[in-house]
PDB file of N, CA and C in Angstrom:
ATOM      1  N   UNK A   1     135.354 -34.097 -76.270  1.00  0.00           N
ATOM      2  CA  UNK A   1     136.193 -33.269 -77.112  1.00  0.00           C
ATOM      3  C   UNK A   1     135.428 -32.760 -78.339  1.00  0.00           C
ATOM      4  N   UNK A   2     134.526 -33.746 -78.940  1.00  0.00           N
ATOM      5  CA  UNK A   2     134.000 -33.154 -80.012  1.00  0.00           C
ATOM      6  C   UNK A   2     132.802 -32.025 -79.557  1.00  0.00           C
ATOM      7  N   UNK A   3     132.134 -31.917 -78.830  1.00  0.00           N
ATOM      8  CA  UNK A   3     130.953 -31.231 -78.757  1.00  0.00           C
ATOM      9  C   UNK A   3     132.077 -29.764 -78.213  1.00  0.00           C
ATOM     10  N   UNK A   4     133.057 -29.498 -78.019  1.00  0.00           N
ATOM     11  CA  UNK A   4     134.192 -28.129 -77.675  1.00  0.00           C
ATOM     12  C   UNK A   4     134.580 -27.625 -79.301  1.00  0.00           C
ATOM     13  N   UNK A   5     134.906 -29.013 -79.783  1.00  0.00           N
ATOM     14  CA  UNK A   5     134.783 -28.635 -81.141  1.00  0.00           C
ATOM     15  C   UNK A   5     133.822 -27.801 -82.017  1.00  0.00           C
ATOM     16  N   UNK A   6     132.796 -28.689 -81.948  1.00  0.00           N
ATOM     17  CA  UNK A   6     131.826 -28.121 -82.711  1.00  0.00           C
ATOM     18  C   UNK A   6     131.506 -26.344 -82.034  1.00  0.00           C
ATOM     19  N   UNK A   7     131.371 -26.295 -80.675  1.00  0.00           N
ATOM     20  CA  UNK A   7     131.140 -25.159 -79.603  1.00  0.00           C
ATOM     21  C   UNK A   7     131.753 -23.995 -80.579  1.00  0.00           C
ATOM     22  N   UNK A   8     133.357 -24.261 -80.814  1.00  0.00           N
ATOM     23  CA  UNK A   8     134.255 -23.401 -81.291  1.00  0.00           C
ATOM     24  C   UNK A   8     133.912 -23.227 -82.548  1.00  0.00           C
ATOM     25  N   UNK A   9     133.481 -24.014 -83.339  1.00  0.00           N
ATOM     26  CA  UNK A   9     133.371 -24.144 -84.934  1.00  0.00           C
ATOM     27  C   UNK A   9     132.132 -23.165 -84.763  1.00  0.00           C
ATOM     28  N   UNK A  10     131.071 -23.359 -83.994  1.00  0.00           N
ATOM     29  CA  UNK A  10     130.175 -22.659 -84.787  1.00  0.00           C
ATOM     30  C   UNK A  10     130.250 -20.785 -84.129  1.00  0.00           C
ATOM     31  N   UNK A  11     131.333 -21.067 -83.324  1.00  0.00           N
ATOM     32  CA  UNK A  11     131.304 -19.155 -82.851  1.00  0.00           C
ATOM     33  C   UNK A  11     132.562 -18.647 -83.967  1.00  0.00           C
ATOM     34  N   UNK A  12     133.329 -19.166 -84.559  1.00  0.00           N
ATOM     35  CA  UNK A  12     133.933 -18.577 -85.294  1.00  0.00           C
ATOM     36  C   UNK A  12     133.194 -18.756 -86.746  1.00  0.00           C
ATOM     37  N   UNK A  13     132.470 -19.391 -86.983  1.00  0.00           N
ATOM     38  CA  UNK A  13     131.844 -19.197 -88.274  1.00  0.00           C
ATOM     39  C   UNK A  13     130.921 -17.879 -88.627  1.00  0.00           C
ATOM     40  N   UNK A  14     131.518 -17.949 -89.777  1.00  0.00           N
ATOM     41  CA  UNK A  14     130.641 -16.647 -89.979  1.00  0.00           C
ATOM     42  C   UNK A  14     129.209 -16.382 -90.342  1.00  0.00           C
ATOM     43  N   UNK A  15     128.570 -15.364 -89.935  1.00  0.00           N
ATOM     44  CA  UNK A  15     126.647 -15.025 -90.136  1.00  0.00           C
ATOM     45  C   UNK A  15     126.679 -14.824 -91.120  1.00  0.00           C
ATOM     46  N   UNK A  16     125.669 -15.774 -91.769  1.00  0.00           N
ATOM     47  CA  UNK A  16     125.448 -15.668 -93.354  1.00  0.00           C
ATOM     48  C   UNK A  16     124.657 -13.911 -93.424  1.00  0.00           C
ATOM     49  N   UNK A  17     125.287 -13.439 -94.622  1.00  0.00           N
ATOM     50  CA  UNK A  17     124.446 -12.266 -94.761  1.00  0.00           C
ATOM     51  C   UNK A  17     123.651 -11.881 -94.740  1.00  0.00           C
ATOM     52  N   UNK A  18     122.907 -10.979 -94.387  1.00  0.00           N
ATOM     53  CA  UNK A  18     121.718 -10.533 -94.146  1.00  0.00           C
ATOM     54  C   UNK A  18     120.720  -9.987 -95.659  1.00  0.00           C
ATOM     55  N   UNK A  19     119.530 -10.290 -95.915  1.00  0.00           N
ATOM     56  CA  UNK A  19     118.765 -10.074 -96.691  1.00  0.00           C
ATOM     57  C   UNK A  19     118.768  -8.620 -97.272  1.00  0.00           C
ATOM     58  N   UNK A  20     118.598  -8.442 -98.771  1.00  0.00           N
ATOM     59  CA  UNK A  20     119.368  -6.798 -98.766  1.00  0.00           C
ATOM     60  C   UNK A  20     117.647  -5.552 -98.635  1.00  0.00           C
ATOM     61  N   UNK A  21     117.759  -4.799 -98.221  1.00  0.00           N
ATOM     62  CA  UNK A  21     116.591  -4.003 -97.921  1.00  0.00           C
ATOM     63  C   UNK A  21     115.849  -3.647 -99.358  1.00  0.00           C
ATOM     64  N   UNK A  22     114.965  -3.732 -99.388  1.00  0.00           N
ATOM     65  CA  UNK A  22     114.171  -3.837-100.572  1.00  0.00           C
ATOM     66  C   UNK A  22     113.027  -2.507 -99.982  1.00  0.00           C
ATOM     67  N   UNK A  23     112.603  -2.079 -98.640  1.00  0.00           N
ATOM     68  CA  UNK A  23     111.931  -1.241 -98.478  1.00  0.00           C
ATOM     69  C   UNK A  23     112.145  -0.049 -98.849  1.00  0.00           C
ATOM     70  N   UNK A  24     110.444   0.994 -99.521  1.00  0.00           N
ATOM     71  CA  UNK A  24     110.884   1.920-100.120  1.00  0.00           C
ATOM     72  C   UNK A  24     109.820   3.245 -98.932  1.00  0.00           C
ATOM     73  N   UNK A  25     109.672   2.531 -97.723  1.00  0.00           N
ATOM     74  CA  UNK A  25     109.465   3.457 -96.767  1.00  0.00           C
ATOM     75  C   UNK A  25     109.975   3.131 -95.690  1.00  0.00           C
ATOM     76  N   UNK A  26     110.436   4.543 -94.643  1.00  0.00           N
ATOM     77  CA  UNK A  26     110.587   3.753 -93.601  1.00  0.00           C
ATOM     78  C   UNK A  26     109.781   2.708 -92.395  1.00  0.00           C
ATOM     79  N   UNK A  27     110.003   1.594 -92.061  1.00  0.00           N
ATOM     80  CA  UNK A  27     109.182   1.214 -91.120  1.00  0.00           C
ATOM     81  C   UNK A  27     108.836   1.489 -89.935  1.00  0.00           C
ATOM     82  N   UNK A  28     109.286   2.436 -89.475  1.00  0.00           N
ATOM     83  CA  UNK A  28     109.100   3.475 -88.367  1.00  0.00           C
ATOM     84  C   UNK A  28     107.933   4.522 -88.097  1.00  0.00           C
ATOM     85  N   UNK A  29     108.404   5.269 -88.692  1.00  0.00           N
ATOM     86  CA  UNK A  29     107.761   6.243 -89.559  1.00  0.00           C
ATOM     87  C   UNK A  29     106.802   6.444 -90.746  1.00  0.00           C
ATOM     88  N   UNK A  30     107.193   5.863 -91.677  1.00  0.00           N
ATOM     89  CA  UNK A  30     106.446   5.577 -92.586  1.00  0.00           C
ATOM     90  C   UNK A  30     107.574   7.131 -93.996  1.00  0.00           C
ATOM     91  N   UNK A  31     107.913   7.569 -93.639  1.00  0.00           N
ATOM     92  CA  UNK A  31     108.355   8.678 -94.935  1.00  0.00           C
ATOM     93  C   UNK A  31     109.038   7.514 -95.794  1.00  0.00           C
ATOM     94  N   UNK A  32     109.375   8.700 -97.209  1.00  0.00           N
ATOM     95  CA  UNK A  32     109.958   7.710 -97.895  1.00  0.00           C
ATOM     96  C   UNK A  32     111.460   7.675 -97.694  1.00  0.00           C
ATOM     97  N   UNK A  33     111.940   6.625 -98.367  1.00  0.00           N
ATOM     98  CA  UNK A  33     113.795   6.804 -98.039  1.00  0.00           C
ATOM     99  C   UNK A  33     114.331   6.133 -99.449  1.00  0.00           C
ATOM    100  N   UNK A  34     115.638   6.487 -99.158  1.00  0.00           N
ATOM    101  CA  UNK A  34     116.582   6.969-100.752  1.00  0.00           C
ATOM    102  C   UNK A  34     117.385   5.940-100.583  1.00  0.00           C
ATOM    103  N   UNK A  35     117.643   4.318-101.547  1.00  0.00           N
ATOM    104  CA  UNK A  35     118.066   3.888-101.311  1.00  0.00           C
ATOM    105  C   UNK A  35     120.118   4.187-101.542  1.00  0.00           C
ATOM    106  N   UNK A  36     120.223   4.942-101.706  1.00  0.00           N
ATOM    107  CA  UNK A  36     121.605   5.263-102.070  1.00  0.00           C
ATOM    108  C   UNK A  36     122.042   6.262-100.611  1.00  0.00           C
ATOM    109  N   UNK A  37     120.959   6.780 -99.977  1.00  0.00           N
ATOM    110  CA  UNK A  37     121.489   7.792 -99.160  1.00  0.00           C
ATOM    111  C   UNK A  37     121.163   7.107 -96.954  1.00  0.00           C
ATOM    112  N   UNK A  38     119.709   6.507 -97.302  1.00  0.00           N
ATOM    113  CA  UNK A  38     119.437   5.977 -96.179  1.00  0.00           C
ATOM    114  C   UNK A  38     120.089   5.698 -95.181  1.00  0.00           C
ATOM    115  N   UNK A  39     119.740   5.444 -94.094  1.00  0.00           N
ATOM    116  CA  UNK A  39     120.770   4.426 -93.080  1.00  0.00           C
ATOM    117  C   UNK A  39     119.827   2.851 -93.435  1.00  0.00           C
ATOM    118  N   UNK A  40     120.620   1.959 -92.446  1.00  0.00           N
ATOM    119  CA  UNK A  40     120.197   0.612 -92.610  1.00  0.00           C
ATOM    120  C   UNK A  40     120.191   0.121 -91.841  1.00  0.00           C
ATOM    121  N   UNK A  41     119.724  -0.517 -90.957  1.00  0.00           N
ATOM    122  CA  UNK A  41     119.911  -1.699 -90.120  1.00  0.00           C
ATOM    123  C   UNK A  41     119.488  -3.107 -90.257  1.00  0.00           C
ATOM    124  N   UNK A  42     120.007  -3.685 -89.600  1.00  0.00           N
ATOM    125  CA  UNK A  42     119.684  -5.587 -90.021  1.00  0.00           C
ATOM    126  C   UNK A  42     119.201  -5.951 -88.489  1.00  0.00           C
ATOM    127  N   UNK A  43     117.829  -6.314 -88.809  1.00  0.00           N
ATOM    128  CA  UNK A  43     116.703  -6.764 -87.904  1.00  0.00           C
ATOM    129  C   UNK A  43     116.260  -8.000 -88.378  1.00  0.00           C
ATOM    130  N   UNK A  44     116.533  -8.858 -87.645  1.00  0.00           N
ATOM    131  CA  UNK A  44     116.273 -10.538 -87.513  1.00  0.00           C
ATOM    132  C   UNK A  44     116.876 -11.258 -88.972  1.00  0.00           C
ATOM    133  N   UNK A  45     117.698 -10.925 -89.444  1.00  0.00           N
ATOM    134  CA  UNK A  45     118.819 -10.984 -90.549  1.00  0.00           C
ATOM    135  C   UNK A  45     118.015 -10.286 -91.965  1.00  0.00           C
ATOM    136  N   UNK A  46     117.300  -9.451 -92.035  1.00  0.00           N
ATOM    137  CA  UNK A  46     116.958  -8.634 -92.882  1.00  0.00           C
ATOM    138  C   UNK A  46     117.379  -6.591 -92.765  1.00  0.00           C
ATOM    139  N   UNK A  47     117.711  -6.454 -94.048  1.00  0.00           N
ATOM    140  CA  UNK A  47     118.592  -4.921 -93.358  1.00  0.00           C
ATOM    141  C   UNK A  47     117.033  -4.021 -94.174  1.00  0.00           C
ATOM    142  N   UNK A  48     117.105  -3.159 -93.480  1.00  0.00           N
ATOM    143  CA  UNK A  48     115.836  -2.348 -93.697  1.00  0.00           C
ATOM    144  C   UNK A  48     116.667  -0.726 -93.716  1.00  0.00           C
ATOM    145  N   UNK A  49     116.034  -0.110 -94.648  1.00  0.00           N
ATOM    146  CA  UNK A  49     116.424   1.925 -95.415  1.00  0.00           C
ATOM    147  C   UNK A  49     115.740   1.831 -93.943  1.00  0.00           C
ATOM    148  N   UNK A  50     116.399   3.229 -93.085  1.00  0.00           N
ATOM    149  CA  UNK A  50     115.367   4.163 -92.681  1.00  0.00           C
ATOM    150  C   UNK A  50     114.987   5.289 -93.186  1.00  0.00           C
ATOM    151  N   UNK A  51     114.520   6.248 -92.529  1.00  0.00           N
ATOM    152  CA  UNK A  51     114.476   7.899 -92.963  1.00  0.00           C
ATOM    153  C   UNK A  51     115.000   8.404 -92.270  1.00  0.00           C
ATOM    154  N   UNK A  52     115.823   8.075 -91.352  1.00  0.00           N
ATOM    155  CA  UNK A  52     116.895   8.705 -89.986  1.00  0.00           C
ATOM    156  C   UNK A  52     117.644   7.811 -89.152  1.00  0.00           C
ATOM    157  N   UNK A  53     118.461   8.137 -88.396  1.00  0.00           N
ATOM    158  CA  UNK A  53     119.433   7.500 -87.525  1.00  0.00           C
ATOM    159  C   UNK A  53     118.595   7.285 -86.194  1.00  0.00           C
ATOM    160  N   UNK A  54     117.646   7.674 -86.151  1.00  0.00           N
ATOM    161  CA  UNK A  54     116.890   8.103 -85.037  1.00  0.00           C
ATOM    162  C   UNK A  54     115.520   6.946 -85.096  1.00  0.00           C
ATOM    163  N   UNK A  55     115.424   6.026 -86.138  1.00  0.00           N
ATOM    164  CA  UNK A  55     114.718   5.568 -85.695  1.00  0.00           C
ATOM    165  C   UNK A  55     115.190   3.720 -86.001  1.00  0.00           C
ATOM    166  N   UNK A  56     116.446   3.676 -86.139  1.00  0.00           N
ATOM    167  CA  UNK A  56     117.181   2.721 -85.703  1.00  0.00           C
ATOM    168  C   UNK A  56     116.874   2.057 -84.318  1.00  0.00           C
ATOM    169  N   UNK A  57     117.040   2.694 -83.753  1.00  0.00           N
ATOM    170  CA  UNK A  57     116.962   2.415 -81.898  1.00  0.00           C
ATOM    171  C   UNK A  57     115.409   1.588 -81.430  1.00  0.00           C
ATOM    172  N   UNK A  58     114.364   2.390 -82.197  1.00  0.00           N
ATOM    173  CA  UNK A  58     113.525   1.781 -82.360  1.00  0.00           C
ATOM    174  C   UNK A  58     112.915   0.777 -83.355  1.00  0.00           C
ATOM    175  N   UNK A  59     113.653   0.372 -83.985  1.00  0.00           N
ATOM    176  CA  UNK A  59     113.203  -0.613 -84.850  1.00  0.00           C
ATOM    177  C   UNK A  59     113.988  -1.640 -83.602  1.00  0.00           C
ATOM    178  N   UNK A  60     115.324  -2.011 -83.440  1.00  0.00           N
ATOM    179  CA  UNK A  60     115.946  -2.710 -83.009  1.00  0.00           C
ATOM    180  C   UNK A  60     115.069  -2.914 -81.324  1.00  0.00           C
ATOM    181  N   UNK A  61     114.748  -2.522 -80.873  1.00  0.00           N
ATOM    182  CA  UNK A  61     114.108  -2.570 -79.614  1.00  0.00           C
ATOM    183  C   UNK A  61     112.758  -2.832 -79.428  1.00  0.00           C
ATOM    184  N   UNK A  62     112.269  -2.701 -80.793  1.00  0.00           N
ATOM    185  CA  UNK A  62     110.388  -3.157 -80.582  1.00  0.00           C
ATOM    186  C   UNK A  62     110.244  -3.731 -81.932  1.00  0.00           C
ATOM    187  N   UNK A  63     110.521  -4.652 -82.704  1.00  0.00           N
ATOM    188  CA  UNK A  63     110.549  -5.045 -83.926  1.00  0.00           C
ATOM    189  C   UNK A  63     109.074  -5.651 -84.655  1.00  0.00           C
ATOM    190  N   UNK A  64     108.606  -6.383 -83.619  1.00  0.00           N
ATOM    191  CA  UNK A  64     107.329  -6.628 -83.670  1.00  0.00           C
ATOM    192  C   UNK A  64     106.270  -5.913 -83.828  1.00  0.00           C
ATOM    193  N   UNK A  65     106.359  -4.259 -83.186  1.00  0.00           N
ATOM    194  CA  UNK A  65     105.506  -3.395 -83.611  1.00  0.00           C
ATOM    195  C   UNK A  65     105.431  -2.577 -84.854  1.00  0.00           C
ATOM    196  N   UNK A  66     106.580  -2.712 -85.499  1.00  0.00           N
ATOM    197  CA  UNK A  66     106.730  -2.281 -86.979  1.00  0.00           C
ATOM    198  C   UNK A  66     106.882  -3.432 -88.088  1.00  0.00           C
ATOM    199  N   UNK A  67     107.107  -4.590 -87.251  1.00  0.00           N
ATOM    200  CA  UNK A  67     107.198  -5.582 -88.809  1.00  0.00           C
ATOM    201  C   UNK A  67     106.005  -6.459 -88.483  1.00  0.00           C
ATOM    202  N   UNK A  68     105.679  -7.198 -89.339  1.00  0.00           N
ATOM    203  CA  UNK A  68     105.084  -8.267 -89.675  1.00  0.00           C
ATOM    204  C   UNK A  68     105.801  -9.367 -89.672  1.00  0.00           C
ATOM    205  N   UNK A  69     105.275 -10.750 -89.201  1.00  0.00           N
ATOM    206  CA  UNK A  69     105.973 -12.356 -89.066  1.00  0.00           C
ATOM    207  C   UNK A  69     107.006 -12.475 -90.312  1.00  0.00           C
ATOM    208  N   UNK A  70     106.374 -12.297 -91.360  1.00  0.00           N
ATOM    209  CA  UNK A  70     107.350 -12.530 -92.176  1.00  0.00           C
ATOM    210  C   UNK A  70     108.074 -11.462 -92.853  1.00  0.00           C
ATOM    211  N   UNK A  71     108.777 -10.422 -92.489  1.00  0.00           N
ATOM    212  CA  UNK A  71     109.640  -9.596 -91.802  1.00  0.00           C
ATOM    213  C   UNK A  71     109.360  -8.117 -92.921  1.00  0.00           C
ATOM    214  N   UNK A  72     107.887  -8.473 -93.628  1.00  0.00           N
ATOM    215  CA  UNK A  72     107.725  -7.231 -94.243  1.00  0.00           C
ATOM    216  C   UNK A  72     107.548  -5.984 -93.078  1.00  0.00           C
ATOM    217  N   UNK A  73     107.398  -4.833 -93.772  1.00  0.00           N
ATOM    218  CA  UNK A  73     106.939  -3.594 -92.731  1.00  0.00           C
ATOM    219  C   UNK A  73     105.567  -3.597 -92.449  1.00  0.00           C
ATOM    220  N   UNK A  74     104.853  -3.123 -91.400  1.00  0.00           N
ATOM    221  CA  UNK A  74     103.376  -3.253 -91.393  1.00  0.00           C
ATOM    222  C   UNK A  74     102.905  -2.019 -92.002  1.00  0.00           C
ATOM    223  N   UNK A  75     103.876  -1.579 -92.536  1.00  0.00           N
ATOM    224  CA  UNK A  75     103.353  -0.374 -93.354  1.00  0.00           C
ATOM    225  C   UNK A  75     103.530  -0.233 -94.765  1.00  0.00           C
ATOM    226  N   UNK A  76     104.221  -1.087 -95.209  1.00  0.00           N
ATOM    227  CA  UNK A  76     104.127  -1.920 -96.533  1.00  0.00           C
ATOM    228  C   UNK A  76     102.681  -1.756 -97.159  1.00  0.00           C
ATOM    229  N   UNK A  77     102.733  -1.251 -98.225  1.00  0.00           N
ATOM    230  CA  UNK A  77     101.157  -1.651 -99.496  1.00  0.00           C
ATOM    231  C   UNK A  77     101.119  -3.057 -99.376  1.00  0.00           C
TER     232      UNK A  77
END
């Protein structure tokens, strides 16, 4: 009974928030992006500006080729 418990406890708990995007290019691409206007997505619980909607798809699908282990951009200074 307890391990159904816990099962249930931890799918209704909620995902701690995601890290807030601090990047001031996109990691895709590389242009710059506006943090007031950007899109965003949250990749491995960090949300990252893009410079388009368009390159969402690819961040989320190849993450490794634009970030670094510890979840900077590889295009980061």
């Amino acid at each position: 009974m307890l391990p159904i418990l816990l099962t249930v406890a931890a799918l209704v708990a909620p995902a701690p928030a995601p890290k807030p995007a601090t990047n001031t290019k996109c990691p895709v691409m590389g242009d710059k992006v506006d943090p007031k206007k950007s899109p965003k997505v949250v990749v491995r619980g960090q949300e990252y500006f893009l410079c388009c909607g368009g390159c969402k798809a690819k961040l989320e699908k190849d993450p490794d080729k634009y970030l670094n282990k510890d979840g900077t951009p590889k295009n980061a200074k």
